[in-house]
N, C-alpha and C. Protein backbone atom coordinates (compact mmCIF):
# COMPACT_ATOMS: atom_id res chain seq x y z
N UNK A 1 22.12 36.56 49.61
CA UNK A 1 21.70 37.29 50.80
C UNK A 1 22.21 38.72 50.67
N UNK A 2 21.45 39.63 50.77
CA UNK A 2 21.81 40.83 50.88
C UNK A 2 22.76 41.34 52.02
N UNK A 3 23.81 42.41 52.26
CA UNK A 3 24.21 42.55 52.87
C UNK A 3 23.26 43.36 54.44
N UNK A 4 22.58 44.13 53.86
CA UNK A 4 21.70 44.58 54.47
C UNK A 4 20.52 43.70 55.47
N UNK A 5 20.26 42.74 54.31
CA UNK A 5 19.20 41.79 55.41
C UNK A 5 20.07 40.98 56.29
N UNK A 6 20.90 40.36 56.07
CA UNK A 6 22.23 39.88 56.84
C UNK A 6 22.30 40.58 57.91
N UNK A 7 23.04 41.60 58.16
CA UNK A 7 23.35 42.64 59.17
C UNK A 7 21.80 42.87 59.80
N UNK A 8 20.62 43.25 59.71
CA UNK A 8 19.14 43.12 60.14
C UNK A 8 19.16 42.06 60.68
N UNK A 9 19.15 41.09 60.23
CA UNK A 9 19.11 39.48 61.37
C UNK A 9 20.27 39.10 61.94
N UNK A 10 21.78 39.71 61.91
CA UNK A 10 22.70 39.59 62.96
C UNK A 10 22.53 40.75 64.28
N UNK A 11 21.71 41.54 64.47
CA UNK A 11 21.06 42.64 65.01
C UNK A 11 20.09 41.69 65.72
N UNK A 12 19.27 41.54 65.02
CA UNK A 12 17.86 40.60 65.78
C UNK A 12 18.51 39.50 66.68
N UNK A 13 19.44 38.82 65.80
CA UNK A 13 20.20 37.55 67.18
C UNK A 13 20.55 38.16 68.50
N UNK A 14 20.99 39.37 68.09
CA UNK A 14 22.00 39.97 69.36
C UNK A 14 20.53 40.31 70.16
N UNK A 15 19.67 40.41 69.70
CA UNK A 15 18.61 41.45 70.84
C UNK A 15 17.87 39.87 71.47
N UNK A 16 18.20 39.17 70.14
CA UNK A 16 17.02 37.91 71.16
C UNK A 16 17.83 37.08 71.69
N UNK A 17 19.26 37.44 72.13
CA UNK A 17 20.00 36.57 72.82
C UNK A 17 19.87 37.71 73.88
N UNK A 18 19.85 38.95 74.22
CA UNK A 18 19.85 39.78 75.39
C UNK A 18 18.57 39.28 76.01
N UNK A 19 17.39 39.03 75.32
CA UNK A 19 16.42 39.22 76.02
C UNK A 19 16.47 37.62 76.71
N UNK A 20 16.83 36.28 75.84
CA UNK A 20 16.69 35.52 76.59
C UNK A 20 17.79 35.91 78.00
N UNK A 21 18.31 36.47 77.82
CA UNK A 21 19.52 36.27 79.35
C UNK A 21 18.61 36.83 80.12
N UNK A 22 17.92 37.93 80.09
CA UNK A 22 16.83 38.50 81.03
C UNK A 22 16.09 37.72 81.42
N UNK A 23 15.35 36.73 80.69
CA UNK A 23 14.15 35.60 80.77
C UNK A 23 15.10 34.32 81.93
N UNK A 24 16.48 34.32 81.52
CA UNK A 24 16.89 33.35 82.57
C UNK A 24 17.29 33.45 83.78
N UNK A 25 17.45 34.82 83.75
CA UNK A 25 17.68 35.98 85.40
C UNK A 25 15.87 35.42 86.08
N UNK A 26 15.75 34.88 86.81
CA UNK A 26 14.79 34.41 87.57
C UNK A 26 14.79 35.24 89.00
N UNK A 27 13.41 35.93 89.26
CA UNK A 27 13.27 37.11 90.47
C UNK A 27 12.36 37.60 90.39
N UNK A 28 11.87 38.42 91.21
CA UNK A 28 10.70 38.88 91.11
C UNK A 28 10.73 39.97 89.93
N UNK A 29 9.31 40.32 89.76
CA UNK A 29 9.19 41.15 88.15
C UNK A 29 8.67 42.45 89.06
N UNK A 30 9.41 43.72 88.64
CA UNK A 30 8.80 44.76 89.12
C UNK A 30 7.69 44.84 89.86
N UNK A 31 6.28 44.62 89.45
CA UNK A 31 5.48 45.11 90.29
C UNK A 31 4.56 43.46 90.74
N UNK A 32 5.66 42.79 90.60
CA UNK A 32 4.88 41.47 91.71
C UNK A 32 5.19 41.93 93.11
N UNK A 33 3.74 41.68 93.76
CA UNK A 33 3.25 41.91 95.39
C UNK A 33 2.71 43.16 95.25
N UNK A 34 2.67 43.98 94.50
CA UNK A 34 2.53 45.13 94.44
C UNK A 34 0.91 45.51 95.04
N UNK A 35 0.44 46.00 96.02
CA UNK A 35 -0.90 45.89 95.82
C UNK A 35 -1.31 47.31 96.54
N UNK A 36 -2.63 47.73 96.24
CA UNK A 36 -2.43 49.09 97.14
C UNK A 36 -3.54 48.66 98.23
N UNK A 37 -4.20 49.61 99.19
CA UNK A 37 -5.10 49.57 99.55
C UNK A 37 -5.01 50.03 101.19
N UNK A 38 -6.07 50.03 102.20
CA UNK A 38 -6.46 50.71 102.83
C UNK A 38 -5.15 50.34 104.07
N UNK A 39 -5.25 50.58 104.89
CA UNK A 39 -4.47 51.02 106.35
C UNK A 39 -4.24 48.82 106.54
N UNK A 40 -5.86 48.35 106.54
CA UNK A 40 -6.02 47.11 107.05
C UNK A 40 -5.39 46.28 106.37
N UNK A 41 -5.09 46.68 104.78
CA UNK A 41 -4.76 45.57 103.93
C UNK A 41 -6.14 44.96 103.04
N UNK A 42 -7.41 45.50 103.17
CA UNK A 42 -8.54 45.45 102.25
C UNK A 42 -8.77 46.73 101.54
N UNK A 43 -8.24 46.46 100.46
CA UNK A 43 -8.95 47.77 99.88
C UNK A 43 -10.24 47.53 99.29
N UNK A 44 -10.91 48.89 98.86
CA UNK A 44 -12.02 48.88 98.24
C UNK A 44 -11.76 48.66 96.52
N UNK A 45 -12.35 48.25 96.07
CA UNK A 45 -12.42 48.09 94.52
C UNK A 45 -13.64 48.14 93.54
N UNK A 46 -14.54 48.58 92.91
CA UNK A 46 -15.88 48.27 93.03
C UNK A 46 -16.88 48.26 93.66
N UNK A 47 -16.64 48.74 95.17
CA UNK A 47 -17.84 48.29 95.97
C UNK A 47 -17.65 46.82 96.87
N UNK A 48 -16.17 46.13 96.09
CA UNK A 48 -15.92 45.00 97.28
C UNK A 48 -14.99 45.10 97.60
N UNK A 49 -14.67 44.30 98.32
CA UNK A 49 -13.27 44.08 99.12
C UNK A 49 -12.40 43.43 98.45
N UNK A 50 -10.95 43.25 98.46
CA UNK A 50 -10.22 41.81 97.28
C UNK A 50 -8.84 42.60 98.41
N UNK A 51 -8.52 41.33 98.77
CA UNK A 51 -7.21 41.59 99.63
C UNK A 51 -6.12 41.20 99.21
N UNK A 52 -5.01 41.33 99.40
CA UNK A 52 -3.32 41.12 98.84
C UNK A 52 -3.26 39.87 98.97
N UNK A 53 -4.11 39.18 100.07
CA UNK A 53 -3.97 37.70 99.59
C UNK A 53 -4.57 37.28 98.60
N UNK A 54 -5.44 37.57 98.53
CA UNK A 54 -6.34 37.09 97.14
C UNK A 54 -5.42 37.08 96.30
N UNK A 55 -5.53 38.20 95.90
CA UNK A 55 -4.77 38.85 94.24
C UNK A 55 -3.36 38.21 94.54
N UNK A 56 -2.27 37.83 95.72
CA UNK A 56 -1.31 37.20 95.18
C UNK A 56 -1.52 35.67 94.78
N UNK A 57 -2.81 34.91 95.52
CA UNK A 57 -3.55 33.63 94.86
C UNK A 57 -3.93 33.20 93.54
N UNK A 58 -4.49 34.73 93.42
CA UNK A 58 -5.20 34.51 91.94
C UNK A 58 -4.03 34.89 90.88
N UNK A 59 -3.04 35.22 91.24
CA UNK A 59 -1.58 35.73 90.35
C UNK A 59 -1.30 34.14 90.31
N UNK A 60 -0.84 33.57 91.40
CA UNK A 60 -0.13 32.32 91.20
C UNK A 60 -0.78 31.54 90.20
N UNK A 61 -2.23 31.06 90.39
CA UNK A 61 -2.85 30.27 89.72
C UNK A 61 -2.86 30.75 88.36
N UNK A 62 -3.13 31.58 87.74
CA UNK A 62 -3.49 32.06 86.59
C UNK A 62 -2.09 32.52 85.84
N UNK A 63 -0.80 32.42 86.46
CA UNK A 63 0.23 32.77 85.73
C UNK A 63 1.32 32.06 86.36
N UNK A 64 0.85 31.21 86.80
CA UNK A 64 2.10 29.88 87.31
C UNK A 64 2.87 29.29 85.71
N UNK A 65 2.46 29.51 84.94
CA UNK A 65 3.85 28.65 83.75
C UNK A 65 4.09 29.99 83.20
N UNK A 66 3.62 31.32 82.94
CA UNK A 66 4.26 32.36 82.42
C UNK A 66 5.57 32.46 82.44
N UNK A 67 6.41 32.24 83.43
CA UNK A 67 7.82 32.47 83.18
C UNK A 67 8.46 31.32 82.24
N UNK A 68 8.24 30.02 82.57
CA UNK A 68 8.43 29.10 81.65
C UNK A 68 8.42 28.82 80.36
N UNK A 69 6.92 29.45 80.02
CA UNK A 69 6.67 29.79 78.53
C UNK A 69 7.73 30.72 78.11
N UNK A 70 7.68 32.26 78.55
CA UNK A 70 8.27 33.15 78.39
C UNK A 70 9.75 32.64 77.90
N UNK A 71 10.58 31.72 78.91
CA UNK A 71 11.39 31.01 78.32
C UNK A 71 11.56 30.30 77.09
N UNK A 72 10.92 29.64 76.97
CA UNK A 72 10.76 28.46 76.02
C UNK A 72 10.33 29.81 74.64
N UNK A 73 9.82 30.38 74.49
CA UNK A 73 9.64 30.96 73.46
C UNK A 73 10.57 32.43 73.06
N UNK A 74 11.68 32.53 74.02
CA UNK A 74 12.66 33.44 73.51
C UNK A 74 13.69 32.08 73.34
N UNK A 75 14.15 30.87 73.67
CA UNK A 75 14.74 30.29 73.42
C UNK A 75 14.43 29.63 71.73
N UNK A 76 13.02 29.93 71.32
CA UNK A 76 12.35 28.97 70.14
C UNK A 76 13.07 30.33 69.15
N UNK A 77 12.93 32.03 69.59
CA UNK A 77 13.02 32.31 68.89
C UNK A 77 14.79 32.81 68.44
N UNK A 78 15.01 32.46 69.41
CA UNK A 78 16.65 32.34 68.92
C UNK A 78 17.29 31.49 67.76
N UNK A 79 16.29 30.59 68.32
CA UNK A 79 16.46 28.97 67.37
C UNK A 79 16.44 29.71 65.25
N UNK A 80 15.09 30.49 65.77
CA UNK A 80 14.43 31.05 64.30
C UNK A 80 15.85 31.69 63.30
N UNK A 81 15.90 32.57 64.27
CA UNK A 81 17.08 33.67 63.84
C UNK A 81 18.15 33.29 63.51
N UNK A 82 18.77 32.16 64.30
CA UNK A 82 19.91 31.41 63.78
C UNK A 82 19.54 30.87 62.78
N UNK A 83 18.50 29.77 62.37
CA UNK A 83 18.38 29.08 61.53
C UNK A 83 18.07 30.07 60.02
N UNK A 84 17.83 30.90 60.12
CA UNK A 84 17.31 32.07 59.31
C UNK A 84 18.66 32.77 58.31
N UNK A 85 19.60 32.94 59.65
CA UNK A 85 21.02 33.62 59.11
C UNK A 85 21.53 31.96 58.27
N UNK A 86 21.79 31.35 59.16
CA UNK A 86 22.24 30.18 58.57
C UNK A 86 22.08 29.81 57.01
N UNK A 87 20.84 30.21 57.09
CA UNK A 87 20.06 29.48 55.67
C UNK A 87 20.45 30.68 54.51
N UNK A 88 20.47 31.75 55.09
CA UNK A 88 20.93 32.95 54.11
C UNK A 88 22.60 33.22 53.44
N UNK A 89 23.47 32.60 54.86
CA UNK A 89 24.95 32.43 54.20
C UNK A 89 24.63 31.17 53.15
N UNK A 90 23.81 29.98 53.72
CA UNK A 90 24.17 28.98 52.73
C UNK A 90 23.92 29.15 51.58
N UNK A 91 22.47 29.87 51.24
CA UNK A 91 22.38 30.65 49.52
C UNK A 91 23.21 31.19 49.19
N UNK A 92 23.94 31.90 49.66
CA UNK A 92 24.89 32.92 49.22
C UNK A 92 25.76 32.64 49.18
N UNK A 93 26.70 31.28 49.56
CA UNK A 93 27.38 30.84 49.08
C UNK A 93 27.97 29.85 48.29
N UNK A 94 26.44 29.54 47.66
CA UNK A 94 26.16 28.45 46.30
C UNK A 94 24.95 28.04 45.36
């Protein structure tokens, strides 16, 4: 193992262990609810109407396991990185 690629994937652990801690901080994401629109709460869009209820409906349905996944795949890729360094001391030391 090079010293160089070593140190590159002890770097990568550290960033994909920061990011999972972010992914396990559970809360709202910046611009959830976010919606703009007229005085009433309908804005115009196109020529129709689509109200803050809608769009927070059609958020739920269509991105109800996103955070979950999101999880599960900074946790898979932690898994990578470890197993990666791992496998690189063990060459290198026989």
């Amino acid at each position: 193992m090079t010293d160089e690629r070593r140190k590159e994937l002890e770097r990568r652990l550290e960033a994909e262990k920061a990011d999972l801690e972010v992914e396990k901080r559970r809360g709202k994401r910046p611009l959830e609810d976010l919606t703009g629109g007229d005085e009433a709460g309908a804005p115009v869009v196109g020529g129709t109407t689509w109200t803050p209820q809608q769009d927070d409906e059609a958020a739920r349905s269509e991105h109800a396991d996103d955070a979950r996944k999101s999880l599960e795949d900074s946790e898979e890729q932690v898994r990578r990185v470890e197993e990666a360094l791992r496998r690189m001391r063990e060459e290198s030391k026989g």
